[in-house]
Protein backbone atom coordinates (compact mmCIF):
# COMPACT_ATOMS: atom_id res chain seq x y z
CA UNK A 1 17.31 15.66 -70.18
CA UNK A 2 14.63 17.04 -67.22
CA UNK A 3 12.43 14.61 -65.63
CA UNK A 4 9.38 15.45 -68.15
CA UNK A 5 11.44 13.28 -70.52
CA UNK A 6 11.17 9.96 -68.22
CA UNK A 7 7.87 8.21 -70.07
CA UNK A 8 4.61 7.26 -67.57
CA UNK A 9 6.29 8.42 -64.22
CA UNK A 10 4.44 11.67 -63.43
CA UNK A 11 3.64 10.55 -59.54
CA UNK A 12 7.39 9.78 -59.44
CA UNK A 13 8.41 12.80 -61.34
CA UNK A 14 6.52 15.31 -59.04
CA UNK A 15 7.37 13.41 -56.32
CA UNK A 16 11.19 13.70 -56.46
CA UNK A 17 10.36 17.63 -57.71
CA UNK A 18 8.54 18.15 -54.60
CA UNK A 19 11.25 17.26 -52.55
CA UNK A 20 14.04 19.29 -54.49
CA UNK A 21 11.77 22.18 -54.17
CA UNK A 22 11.38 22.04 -50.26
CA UNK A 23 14.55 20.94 -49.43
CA UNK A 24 13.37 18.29 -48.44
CA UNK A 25 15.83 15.55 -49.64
CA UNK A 26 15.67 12.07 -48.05
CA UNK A 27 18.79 9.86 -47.01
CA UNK A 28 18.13 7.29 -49.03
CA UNK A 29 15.62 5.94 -51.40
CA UNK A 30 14.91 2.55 -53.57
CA UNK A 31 13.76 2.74 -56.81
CA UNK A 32 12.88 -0.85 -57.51
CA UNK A 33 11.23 -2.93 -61.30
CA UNK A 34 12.28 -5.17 -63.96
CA UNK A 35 15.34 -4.34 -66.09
CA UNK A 36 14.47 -1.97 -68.49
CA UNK A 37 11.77 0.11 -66.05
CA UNK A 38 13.86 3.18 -65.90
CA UNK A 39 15.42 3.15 -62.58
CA UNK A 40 19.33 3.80 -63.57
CA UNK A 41 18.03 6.97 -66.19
CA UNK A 42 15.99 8.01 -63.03
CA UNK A 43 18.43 7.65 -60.04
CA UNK A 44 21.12 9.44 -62.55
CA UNK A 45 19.06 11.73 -62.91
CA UNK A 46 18.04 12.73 -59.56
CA UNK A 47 21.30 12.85 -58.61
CA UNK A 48 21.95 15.32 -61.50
CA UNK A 49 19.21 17.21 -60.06
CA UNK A 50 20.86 17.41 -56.09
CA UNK A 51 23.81 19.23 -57.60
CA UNK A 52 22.70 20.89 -60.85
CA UNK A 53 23.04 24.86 -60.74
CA UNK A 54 20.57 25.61 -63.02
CA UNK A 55 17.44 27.17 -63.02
CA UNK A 56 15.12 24.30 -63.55
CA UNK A 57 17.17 20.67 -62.05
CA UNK A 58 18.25 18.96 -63.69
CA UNK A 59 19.17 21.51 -66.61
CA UNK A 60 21.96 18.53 -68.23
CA UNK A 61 23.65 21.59 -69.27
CA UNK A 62 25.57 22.52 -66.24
CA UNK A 63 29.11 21.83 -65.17
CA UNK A 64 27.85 19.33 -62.46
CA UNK A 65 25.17 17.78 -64.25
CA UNK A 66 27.60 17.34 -67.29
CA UNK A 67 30.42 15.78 -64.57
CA UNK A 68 27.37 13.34 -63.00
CA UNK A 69 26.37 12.12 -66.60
CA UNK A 70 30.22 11.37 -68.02
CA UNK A 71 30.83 9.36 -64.39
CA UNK A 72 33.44 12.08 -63.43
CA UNK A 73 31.53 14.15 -60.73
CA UNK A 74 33.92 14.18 -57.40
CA UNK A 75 30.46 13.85 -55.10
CA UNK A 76 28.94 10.56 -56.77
CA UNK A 77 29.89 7.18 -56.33
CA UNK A 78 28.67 4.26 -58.20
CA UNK A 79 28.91 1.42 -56.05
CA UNK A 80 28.69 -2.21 -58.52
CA UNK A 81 28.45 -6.16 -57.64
CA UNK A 82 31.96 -7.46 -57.48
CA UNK A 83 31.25 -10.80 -59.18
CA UNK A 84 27.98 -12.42 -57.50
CA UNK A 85 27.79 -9.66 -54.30
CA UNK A 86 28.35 -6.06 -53.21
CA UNK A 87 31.00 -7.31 -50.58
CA UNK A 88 32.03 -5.36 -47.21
CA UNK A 89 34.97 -3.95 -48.63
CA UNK A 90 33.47 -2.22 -51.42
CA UNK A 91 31.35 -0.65 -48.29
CA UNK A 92 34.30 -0.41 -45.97
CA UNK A 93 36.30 1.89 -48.77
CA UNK A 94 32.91 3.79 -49.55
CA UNK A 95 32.85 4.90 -45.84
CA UNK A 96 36.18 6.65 -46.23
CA UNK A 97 34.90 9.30 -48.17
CA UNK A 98 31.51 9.65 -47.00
CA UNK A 99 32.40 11.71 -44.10
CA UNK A 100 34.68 14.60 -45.78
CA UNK A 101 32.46 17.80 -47.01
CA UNK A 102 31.49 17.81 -50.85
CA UNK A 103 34.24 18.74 -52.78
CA UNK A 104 31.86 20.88 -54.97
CA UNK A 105 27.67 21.17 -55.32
CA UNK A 106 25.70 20.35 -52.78
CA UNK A 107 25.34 16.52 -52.02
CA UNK A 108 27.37 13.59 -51.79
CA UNK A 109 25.41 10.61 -53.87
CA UNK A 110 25.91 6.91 -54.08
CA UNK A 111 24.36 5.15 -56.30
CA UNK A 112 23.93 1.16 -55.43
CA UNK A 113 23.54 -0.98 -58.40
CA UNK A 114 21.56 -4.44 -57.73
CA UNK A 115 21.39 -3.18 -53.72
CA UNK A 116 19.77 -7.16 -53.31
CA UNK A 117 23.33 -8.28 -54.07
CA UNK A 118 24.24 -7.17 -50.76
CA UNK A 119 25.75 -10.02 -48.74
CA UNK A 120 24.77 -9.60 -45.41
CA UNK A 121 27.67 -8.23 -44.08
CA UNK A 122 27.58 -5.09 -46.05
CA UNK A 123 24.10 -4.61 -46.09
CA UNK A 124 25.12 -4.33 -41.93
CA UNK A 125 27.30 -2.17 -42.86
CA UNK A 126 24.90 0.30 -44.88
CA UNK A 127 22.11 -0.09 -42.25
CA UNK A 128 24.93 1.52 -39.82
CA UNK A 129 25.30 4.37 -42.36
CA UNK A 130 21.55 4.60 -43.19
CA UNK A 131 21.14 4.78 -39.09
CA UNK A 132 23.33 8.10 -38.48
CA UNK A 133 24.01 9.70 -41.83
CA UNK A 134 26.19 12.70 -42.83
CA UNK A 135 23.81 15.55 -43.36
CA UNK A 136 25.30 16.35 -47.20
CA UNK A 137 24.23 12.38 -48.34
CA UNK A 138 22.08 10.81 -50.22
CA UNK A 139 21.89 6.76 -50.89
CA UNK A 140 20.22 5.80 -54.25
CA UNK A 141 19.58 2.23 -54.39
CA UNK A 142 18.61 0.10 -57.29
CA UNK A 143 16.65 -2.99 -57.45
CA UNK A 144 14.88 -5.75 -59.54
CA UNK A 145 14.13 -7.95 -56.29
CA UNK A 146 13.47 -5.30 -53.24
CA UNK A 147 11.93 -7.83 -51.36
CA UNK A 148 15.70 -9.62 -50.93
CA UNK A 149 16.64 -6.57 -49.10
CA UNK A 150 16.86 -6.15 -45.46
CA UNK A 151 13.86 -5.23 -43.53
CA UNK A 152 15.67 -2.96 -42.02
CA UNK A 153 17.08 -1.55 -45.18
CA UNK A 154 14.15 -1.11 -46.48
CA UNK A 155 12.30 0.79 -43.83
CA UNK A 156 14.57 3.78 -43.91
CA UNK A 157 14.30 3.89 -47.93
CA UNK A 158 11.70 5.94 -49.71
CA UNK A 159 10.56 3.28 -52.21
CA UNK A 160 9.24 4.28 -55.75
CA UNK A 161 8.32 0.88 -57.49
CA UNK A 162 8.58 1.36 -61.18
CA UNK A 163 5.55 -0.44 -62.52
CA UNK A 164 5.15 -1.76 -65.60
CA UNK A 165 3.67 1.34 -68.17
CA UNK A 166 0.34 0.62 -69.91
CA UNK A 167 0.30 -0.37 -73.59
CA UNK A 168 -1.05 2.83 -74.46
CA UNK A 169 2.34 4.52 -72.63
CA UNK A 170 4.98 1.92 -74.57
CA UNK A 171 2.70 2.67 -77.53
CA UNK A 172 3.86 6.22 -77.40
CA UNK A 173 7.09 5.76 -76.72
CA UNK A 174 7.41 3.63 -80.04
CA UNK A 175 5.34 6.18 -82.27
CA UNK A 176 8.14 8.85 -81.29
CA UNK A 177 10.45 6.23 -83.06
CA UNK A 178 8.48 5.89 -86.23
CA UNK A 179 7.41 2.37 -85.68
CA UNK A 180 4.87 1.35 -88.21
CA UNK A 181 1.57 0.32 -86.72
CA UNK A 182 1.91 -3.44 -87.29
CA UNK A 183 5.07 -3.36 -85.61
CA UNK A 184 4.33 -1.63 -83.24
CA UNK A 185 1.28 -3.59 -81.84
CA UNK A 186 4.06 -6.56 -81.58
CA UNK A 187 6.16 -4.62 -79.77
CA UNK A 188 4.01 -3.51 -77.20
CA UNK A 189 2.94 -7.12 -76.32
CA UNK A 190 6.56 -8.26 -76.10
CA UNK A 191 7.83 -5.50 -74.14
CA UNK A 192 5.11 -6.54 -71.15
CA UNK A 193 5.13 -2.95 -69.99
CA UNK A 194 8.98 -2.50 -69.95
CA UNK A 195 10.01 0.48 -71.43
CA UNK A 196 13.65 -0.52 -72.01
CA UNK A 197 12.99 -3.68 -73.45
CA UNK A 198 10.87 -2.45 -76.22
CA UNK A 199 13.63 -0.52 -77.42
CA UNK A 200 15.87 -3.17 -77.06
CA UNK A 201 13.81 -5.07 -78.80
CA UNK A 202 13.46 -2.55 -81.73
CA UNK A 203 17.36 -1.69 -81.82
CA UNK A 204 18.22 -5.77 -82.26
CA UNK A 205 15.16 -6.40 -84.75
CA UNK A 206 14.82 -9.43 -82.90
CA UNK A 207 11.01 -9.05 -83.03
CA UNK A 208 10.81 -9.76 -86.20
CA UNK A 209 12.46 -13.51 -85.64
CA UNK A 210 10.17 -13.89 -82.84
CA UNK A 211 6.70 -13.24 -85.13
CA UNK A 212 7.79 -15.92 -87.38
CA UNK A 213 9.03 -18.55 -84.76
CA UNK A 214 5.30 -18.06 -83.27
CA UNK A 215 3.74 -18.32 -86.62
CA UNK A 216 5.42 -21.56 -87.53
CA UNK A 217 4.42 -22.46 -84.28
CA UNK A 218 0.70 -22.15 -84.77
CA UNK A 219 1.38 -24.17 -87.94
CA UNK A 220 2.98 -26.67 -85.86
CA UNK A 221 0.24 -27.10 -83.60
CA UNK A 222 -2.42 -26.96 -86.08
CA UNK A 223 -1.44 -29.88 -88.23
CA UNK A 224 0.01 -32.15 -85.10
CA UNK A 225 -1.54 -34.87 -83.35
CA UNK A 226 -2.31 -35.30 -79.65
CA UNK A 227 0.55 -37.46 -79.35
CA UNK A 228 2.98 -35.18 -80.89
CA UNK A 229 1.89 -32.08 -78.84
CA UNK A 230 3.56 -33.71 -75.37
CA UNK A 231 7.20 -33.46 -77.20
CA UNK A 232 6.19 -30.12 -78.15
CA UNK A 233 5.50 -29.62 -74.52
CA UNK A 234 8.58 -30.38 -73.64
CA UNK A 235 10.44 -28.51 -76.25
CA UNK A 236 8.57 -25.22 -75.32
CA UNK A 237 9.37 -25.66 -71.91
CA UNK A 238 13.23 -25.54 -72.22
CA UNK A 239 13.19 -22.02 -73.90
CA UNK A 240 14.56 -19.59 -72.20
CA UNK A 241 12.60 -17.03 -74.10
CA UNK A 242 9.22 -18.88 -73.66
CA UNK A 243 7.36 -16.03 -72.17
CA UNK A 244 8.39 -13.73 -75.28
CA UNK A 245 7.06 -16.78 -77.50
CA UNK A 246 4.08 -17.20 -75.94
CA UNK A 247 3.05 -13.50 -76.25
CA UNK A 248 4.31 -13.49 -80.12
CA UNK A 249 1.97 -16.41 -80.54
CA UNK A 250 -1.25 -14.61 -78.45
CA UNK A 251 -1.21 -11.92 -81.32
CA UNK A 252 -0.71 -14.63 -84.29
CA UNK A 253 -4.05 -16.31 -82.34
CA UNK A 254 -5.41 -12.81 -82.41
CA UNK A 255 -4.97 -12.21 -85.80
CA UNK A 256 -6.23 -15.47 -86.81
CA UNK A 257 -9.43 -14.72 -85.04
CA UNK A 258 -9.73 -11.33 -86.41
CA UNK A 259 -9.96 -12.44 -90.09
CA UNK A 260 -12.47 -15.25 -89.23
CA UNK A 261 -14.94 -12.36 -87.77
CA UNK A 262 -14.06 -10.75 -91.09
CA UNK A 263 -14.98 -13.83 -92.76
CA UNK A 264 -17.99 -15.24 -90.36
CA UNK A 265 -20.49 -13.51 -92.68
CA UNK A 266 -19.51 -14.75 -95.38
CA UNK A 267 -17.84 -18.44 -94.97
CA UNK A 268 -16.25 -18.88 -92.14
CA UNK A 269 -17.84 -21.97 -90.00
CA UNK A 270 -19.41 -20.21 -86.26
CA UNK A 271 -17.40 -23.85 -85.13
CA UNK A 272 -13.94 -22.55 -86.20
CA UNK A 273 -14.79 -18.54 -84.92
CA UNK A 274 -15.54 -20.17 -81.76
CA UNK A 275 -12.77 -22.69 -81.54
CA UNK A 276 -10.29 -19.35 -81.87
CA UNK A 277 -11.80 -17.71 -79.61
CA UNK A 278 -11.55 -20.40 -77.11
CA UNK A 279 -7.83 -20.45 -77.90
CA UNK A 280 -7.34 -17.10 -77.25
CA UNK A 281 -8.22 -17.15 -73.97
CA UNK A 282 -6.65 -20.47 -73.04
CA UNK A 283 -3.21 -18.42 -73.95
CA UNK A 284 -4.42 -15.85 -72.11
CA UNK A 285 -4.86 -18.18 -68.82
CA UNK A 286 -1.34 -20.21 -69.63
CA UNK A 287 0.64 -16.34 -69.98
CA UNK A 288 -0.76 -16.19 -66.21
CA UNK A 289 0.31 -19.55 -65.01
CA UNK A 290 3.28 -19.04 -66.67
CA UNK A 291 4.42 -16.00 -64.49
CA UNK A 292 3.70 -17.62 -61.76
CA UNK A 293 5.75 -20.77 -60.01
CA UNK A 294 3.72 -23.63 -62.07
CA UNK A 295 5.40 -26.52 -63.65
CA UNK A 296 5.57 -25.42 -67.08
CA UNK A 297 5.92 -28.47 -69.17
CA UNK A 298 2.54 -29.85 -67.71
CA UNK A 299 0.78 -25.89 -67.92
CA UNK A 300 1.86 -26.08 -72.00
CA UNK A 301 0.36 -29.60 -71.87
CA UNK A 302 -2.53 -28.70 -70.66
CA UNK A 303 -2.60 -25.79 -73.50
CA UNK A 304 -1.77 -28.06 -76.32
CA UNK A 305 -4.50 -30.21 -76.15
CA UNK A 306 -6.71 -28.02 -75.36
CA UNK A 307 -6.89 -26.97 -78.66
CA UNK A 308 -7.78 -30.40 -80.00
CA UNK A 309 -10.47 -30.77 -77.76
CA UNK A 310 -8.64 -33.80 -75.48
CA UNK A 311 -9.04 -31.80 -72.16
């Protein structure tokens, strides 16, 4: 797999290319995003890269790069949270073998998984390492929260953010699975710009659960009083999966206002076209409060009876 493969990454891509190509090779670098951006299929893969002997890194077809992908390459070290932390002993041991030669290739590589996780005694301890490093080493951290790092850890990383990919780029990415149109315009809402979770989301089928929970939904607020929209409130607000809900439901609102344009010539009521539209963008404003630290039980509230004309 070369790094063409990785989907909406081309800065990154050329980037890391740039860098093999010069010999130019960092000590350390952060790629940070949600789960499901990409960052473990890129760090393996740029670590495939520092060692591959083939023409064009990372060929995947190489001893090395074969050895890196099965988690049996001598040089790389995947360094996991023990329970809730990456703890100084899991550093202390690492540091035992970071200061021999390569056994084979040309780079030693670790690879830290959830790097925030660090308590702070080992992320000490890698700021020591980070401060005078072997020559043959490269640190490959991996982050949803970068901003729980250390300061200090942070400043000797090249960062690459992995931010979310336009619907246009998930799009893609689900045409090249045969994911009929319909489908696929679901998909890309859910997925919220995640590459890996609109696959995940395809592989479970769970999508399909998640249309009809929102259209019962609509039902549900449709044909319910004032009064029995604050339980609803509440209810909403205890999901877990609200967020996923909520953008299920902006495309059931969205088709719903489609087929009253459709209609608006011939019967549909300019009242009821512009009662949806209203709606639509009131879900649009409570997706944004809802991704940020708001109460959410009052912002769904708010929502609710909105659309009966209350507030």
């Amino acid at each position: 797999m070369a790094f063409e493969q990785i989907l909406g990454r081309s800065l990154l891509i050329r980037a890391l290319e740039n860098s093999l190509s010069r010999g130019e090779v960092g000590h350390a670098y952060l790629f940070s995003g949600p789960t499901g951006s990409g960052k473990k299929t890129t760090a393996l893969l740029f670590t495939q890269a520092l060692n591959c002997t083939g023409s064009n890194p990372p060929c995947g077809e190489c001893s090395s790069c074969r050895r890196t992908a099965s988690g049996n390459h001598p040089n790389v070290f995947h360094i996991q949270p023990q329970g809730a932390s990456i703890k100084i002993e899991q550093l202390r041991e690492l540091k035992e073998n970071l200061y021999y030669l390569p056994a084979e290739g040309f780079k030693k590589v670790c690879l830290l998984y959830d790097a925030d996780l660090l308590t702070l005694a080992a992320g000490n301890s890698l700021l020591k390492i980070l401060e005078e490093p072997p020559a043959d080493l490269v640190f490959l951290l991996l982050s949803s929260r970068p901003w729980a790092l250390l300061p200090t850890i942070l400043s000797r990383c090249i960062h690459f953010p992995l931010r979310p990919l336009t619907d246009e780029e998930i799009g893609s990415l689900l045409e090249e699975k045969d994911v009929p149109p319909g489908e696929k315009e679901l998909l890309v809402l859910l997925a919220e710009g995640v590459p890996g979770r609109a696959l995940e989301l395809l592989a479970q089928d769970s999508w399909k659960a998640k249309l009809n929970e929102s259209e019962e939904l609509m039902e549900r607020i449709d044909s319910s009083s004032p009064e029995e929209l604050l339980p609803l409130a509440e209810e909403l607000s205890r999901k877990d999966d609200l967020l996923e809900i909520i953008s299920a439901l902006s495309l059931v609102f969205r088709r719903r206002l489609h087929s009253l344009c459709s209609e608006y010539s011939e019967k549909a009521e300019a009242g009821k076209l512009l009662l949806m539209e209203n709606k639509c963008r009131w879900l649009l404003e409570l997706q944004s409060e809802l991704q940020e630290n708001v109460n959410q039980r009052l912002a769904l509230e708010v929502f609710l009876l909105k659309t009966k004309g209350v507030v």
